[in-house]
C-alpha atoms as a PDB file:
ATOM      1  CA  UNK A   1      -5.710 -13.736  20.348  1.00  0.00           C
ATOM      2  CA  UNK A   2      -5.196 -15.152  23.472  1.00  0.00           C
ATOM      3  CA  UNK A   3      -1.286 -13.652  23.343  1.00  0.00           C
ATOM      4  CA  UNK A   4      -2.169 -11.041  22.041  1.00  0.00           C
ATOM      5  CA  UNK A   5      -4.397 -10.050  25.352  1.00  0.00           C
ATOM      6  CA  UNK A   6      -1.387 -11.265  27.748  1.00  0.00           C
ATOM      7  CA  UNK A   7       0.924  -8.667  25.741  1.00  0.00           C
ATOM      8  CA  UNK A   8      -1.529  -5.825  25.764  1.00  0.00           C
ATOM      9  CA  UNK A   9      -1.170  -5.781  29.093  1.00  0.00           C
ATOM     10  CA  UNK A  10       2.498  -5.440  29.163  1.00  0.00           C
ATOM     11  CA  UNK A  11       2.209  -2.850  26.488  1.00  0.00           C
ATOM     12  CA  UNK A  12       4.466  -4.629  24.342  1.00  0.00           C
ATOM     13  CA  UNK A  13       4.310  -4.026  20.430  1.00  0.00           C
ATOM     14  CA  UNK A  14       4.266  -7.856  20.453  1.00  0.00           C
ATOM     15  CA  UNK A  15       0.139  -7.474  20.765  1.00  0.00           C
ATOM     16  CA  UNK A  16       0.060  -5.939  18.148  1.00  0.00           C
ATOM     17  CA  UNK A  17       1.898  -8.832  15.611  1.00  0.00           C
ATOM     18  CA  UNK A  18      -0.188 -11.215  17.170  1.00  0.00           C
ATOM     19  CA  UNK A  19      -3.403  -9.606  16.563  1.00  0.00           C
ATOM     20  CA  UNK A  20      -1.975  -9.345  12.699  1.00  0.00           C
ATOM     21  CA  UNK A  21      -1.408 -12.946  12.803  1.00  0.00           C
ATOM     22  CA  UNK A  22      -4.516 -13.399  13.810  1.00  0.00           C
ATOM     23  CA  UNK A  23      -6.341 -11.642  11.128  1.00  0.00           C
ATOM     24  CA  UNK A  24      -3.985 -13.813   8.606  1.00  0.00           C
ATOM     25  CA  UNK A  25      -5.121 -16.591  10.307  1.00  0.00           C
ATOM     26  CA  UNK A  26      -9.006 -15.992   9.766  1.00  0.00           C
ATOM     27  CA  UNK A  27      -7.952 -15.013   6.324  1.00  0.00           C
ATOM     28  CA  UNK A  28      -6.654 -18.110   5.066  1.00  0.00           C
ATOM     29  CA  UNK A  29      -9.954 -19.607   7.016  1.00  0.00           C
ATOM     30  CA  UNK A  30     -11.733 -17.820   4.432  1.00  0.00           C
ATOM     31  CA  UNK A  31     -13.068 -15.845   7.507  1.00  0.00           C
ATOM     32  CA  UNK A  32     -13.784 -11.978   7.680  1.00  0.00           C
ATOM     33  CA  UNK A  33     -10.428 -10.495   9.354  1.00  0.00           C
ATOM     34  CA  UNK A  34     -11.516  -6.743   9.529  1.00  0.00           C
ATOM     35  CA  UNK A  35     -11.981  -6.901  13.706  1.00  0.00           C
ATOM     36  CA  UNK A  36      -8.184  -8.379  14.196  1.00  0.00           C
ATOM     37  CA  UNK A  37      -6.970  -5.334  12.354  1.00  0.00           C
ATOM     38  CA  UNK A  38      -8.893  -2.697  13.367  1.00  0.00           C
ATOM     39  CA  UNK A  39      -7.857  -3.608  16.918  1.00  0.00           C
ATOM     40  CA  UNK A  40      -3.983  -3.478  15.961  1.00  0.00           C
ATOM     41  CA  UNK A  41      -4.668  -0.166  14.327  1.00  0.00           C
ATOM     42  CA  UNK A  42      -5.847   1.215  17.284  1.00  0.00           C
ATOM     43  CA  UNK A  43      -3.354  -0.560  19.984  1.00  0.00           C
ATOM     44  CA  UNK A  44      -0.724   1.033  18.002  1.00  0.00           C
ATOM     45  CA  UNK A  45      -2.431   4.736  18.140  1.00  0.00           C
ATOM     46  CA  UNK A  46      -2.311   4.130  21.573  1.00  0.00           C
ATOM     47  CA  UNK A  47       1.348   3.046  21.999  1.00  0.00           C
ATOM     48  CA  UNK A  48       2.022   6.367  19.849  1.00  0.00           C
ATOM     49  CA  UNK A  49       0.756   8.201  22.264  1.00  0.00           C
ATOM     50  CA  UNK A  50       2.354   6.610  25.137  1.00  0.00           C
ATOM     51  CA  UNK A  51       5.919   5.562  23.762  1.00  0.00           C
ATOM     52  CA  UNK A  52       7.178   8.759  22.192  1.00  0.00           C
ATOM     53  CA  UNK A  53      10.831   7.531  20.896  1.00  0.00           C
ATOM     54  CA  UNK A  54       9.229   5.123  19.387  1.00  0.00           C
ATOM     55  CA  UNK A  55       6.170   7.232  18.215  1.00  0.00           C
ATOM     56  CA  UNK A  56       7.086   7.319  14.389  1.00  0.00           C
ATOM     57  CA  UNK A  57       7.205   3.126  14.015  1.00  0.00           C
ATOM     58  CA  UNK A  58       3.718   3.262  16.181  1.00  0.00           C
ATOM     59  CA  UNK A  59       1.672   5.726  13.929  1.00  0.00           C
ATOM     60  CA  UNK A  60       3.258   3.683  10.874  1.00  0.00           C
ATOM     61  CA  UNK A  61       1.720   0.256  12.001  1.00  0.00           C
ATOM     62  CA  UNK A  62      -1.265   1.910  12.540  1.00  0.00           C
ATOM     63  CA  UNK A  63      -2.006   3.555   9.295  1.00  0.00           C
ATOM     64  CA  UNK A  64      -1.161   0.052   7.384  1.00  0.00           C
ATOM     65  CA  UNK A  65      -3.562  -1.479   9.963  1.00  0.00           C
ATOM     66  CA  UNK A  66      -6.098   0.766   8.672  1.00  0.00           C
ATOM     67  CA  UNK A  67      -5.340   0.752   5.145  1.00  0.00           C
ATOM     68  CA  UNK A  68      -5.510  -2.862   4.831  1.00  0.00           C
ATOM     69  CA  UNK A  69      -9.050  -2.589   5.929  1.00  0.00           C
ATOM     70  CA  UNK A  70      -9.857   0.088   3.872  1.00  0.00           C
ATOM     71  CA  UNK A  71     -10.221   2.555   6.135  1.00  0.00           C
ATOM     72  CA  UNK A  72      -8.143   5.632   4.229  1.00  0.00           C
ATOM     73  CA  UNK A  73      -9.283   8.510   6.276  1.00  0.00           C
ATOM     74  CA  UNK A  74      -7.816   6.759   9.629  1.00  0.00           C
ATOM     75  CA  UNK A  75      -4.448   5.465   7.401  1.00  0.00           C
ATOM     76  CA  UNK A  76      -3.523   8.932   6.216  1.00  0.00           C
ATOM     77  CA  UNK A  77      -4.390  10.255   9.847  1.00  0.00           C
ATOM     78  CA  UNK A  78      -1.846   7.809  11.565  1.00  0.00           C
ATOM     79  CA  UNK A  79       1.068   8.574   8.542  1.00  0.00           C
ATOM     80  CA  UNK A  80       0.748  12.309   9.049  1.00  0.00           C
ATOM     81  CA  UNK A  81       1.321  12.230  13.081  1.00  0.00           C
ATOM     82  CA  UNK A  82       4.300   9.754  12.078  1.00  0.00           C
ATOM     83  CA  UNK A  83       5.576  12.699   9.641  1.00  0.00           C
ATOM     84  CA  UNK A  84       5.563  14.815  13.118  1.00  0.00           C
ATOM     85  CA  UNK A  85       8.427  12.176  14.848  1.00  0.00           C
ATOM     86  CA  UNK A  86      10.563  11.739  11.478  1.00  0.00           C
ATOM     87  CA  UNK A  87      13.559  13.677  12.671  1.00  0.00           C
ATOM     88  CA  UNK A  88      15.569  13.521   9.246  1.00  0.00           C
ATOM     89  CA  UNK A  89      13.760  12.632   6.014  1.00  0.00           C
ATOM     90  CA  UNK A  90      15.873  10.445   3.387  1.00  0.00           C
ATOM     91  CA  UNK A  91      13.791  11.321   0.380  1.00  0.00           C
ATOM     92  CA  UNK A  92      14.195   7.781  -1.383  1.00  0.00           C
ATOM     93  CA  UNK A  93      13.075   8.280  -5.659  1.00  0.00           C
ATOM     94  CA  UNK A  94      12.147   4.713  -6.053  1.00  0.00           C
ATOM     95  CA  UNK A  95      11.962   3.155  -9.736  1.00  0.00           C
ATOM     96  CA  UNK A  96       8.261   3.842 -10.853  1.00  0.00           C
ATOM     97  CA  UNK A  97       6.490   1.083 -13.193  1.00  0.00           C
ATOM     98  CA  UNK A  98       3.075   2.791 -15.275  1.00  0.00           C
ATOM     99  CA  UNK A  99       0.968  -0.158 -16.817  1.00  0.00           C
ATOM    100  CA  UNK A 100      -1.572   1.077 -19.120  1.00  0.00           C
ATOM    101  CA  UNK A 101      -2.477   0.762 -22.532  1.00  0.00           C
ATOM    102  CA  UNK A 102      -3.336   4.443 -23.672  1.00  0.00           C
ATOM    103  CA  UNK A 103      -0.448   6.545 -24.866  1.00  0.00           C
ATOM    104  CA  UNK A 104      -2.004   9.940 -23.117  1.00  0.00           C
ATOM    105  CA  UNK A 105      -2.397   8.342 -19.941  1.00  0.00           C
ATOM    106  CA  UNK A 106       1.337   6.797 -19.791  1.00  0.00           C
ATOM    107  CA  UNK A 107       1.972  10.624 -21.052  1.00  0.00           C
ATOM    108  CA  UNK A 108      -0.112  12.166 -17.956  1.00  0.00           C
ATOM    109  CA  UNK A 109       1.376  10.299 -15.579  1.00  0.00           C
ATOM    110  CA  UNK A 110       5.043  10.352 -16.510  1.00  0.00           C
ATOM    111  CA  UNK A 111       4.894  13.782 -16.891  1.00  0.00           C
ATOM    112  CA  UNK A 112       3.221  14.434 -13.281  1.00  0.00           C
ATOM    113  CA  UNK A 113       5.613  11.848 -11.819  1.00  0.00           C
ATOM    114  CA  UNK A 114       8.469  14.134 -13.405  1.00  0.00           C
ATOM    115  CA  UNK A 115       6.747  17.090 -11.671  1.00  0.00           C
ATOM    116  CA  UNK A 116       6.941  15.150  -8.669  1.00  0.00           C
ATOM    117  CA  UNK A 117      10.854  14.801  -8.761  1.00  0.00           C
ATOM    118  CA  UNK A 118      10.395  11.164  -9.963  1.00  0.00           C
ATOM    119  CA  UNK A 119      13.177  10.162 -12.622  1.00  0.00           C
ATOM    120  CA  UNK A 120      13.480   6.311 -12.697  1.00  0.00           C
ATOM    121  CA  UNK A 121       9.758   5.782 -14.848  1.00  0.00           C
ATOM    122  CA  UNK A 122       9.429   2.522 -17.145  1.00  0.00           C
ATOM    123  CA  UNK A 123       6.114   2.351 -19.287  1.00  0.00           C
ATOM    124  CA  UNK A 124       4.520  -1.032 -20.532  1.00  0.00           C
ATOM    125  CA  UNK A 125       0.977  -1.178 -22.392  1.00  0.00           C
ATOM    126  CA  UNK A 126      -0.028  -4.851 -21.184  1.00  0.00           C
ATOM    127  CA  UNK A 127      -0.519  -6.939 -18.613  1.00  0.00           C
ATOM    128  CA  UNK A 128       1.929  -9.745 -19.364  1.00  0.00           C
ATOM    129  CA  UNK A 129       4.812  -7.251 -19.894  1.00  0.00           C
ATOM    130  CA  UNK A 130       4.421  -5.412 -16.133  1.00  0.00           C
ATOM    131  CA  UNK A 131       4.613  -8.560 -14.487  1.00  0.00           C
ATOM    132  CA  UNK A 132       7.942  -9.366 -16.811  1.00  0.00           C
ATOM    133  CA  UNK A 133       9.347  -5.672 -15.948  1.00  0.00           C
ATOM    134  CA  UNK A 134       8.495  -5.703 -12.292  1.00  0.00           C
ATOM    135  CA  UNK A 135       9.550  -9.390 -11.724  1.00  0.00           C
ATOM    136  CA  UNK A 136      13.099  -8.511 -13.262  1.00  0.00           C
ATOM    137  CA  UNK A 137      13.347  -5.147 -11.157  1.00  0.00           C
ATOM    138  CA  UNK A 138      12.959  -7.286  -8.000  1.00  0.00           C
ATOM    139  CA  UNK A 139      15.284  -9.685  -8.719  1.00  0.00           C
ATOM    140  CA  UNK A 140      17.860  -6.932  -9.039  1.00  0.00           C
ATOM    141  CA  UNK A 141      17.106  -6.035  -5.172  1.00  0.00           C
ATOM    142  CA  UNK A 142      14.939  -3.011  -6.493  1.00  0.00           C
ATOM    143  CA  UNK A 143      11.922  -2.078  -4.912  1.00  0.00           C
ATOM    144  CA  UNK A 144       9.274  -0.790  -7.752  1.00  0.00           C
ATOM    145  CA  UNK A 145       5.553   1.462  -6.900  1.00  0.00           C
ATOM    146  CA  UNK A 146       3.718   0.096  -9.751  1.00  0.00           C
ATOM    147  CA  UNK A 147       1.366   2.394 -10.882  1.00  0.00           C
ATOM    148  CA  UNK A 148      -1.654   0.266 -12.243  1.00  0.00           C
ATOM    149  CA  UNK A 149      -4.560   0.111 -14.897  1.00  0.00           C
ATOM    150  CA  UNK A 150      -7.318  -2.283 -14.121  1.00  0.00           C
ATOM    151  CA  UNK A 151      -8.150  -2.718 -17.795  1.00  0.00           C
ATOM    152  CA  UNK A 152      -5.362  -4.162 -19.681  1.00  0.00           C
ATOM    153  CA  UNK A 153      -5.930  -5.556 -23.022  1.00  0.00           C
ATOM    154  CA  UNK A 154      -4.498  -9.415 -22.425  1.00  0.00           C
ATOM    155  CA  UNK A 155      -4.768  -9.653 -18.734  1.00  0.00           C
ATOM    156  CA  UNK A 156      -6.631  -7.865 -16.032  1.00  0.00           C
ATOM    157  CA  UNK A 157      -5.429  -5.532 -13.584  1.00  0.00           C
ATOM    158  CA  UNK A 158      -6.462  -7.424 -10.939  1.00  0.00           C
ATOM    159  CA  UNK A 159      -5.380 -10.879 -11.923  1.00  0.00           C
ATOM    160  CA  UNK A 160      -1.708  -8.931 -12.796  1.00  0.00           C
ATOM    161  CA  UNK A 161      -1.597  -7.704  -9.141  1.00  0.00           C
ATOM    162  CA  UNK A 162      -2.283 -10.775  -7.720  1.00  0.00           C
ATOM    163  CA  UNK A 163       0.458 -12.425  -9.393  1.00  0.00           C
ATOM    164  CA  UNK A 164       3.120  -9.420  -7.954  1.00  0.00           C
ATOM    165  CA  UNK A 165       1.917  -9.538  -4.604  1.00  0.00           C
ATOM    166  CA  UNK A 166       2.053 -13.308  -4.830  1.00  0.00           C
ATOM    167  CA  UNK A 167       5.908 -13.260  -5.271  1.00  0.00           C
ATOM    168  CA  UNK A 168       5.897 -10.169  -3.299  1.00  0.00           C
ATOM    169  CA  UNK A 169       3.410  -9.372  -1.023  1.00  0.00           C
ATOM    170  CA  UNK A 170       4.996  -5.795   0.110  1.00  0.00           C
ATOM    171  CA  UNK A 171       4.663  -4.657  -3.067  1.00  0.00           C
ATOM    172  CA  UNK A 172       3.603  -1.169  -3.700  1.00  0.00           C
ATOM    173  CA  UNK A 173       0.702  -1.028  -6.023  1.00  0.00           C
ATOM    174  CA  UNK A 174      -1.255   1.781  -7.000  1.00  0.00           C
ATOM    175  CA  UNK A 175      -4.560   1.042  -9.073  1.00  0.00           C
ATOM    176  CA  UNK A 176      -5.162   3.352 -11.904  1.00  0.00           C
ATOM    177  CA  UNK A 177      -9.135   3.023 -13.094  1.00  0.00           C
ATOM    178  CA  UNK A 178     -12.509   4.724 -14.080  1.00  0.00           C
ATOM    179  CA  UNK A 179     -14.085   2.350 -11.579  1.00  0.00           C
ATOM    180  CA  UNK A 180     -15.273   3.206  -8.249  1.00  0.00           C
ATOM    181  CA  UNK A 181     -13.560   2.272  -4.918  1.00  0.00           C
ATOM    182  CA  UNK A 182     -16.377   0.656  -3.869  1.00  0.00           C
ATOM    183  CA  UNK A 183     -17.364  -1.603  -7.084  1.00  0.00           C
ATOM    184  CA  UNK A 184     -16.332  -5.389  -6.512  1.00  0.00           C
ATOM    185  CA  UNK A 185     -13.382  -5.467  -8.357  1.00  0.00           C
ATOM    186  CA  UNK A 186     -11.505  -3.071  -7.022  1.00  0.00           C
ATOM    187  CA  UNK A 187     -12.158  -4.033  -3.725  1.00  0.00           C
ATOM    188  CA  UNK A 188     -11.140  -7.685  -4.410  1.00  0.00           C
ATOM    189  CA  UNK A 189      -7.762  -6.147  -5.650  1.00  0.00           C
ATOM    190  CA  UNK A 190      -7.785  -3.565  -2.599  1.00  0.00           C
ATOM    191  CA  UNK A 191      -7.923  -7.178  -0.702  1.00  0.00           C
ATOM    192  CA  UNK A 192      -5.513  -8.719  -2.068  1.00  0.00           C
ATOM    193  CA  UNK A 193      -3.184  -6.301  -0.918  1.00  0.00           C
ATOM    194  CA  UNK A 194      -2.544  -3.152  -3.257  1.00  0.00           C
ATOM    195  CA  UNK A 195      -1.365  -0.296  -1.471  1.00  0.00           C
ATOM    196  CA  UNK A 196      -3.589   2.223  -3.381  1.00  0.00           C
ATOM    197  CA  UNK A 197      -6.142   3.869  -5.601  1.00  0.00           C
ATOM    198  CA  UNK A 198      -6.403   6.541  -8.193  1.00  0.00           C
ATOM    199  CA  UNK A 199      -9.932   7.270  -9.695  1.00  0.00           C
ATOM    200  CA  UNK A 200      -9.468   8.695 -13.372  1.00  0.00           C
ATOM    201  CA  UNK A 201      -9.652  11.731 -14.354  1.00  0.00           C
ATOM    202  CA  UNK A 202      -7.197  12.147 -11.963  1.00  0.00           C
ATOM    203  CA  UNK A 203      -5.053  15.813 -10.706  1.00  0.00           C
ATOM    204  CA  UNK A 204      -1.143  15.414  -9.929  1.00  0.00           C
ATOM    205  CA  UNK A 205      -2.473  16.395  -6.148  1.00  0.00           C
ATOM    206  CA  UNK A 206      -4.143  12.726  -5.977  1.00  0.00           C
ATOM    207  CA  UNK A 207      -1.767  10.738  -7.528  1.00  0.00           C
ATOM    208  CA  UNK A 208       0.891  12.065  -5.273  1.00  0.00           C
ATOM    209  CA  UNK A 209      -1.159  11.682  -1.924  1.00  0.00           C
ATOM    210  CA  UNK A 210      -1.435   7.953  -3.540  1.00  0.00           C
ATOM    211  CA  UNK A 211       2.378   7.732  -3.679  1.00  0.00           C
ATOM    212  CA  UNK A 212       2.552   8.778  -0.232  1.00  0.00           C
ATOM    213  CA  UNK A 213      -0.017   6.370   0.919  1.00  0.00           C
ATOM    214  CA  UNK A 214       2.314   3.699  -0.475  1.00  0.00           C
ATOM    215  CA  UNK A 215       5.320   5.102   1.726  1.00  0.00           C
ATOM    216  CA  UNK A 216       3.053   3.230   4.315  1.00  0.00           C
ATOM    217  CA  UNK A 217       4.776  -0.443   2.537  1.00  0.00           C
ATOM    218  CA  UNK A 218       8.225   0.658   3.110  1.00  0.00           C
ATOM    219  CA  UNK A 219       7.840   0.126   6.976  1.00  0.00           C
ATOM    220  CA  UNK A 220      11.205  -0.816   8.182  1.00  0.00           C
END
């Protein structure tokens, strides 16, 4: 913290990674990190505003600040103003993974993920299975949004997206459940580190503003 306060003053984007290090740090404490990242999320709104080559990168950091605390409304906020600097889009159609275990949901969502321009969709109907598909897909440099159902029949969505973010903790994962956002396993998943959340019943208009919420992982 104390670096982090020297580079603030320098407005250097260094503050920032030390304030995200410091969060980390409480977090492995066992210690409540919110404050460390709320404080990046908003240094970075502010170099946005001031650094306008950069302004893009700035709003980015921001909104995964702020979605790694939960705070969705402020996350999508940041990743729209960094839509306003992106001077050519590269539309990227990244290999989609669907984990769940009813046949007319995998048929829902591949079909509104085809709507969607999506092309690359694999299907499994258990737990054990994702973490095969997705391990193997990342081993062959590819960089899978696993789309995610908290009740699998062998193993539990949230003990399967522990294990991915565990070998890869960039990893795009969207939850797929009947459970609220606010009920204590999906927040202990959110926590963990999945990128997203889809309530069922669910409209092709949220599941692709949760796709774009997970653009907010590919940070370069």
């Amino acid at each position: 913290m104390d670096l982090a306060q020297k580079e603030m003053k320098n407005n250097s984007y260094k503050a920032g990674v030390y304030l995200i290090l410091a969060s980390e740090c409480k977090s492995r404490q066992r210690k409540e990190r919110k404050d460390e990242l709320l404080e990046a999320g908003k240094y970075y709104l502010k170099l946005a505003k001031k650094d306008k080559n950069n302004s893009n990168y700035a709003y980015q950091c921001a909104a995964r600040c702020f979605l790694r605390v939960g705070h969705y409304d402020d996350a999508m906020k940041a990743f729209e103003e960094a839509q306003k600097y992106t001077y050519e889009i590269v539309e990227e159609k990244r290999p989609i993974v669907v984990v769940d275990d009813s046949p007319a949901i995998l048929l829902r969502l591949k079909s509104f993920l085809q709507q969607l321009g999506y092309d690359d969709i694999q299907t499994v109907a258990n737990g054990k299975s994702a973490i095969s598909l997705v391990t193997k897909l990342v081993k062959l440099k590819q960089n899978p949004i696993v789309l995610l159902d908290m009740d699998l029949p062998d193993i539990k969505g949230d003990a399967v997206a522990k294990t991915l973010l565990e070998s890869k903790p960039d990893m795009s994962i969207i939850l797929i459940t009947a459970d609220e956002k606010s009920t204590p396993r999906v927040r202990k998943t959110i926590g963990f580190g999945s990128t997203a959340f889809v309530q069922k019943p669910f409209s092709i208009n949220e599941l692709k503003n949760a796709l774009d919420t997970a653009k907010l992982s590919e940070i370069k």
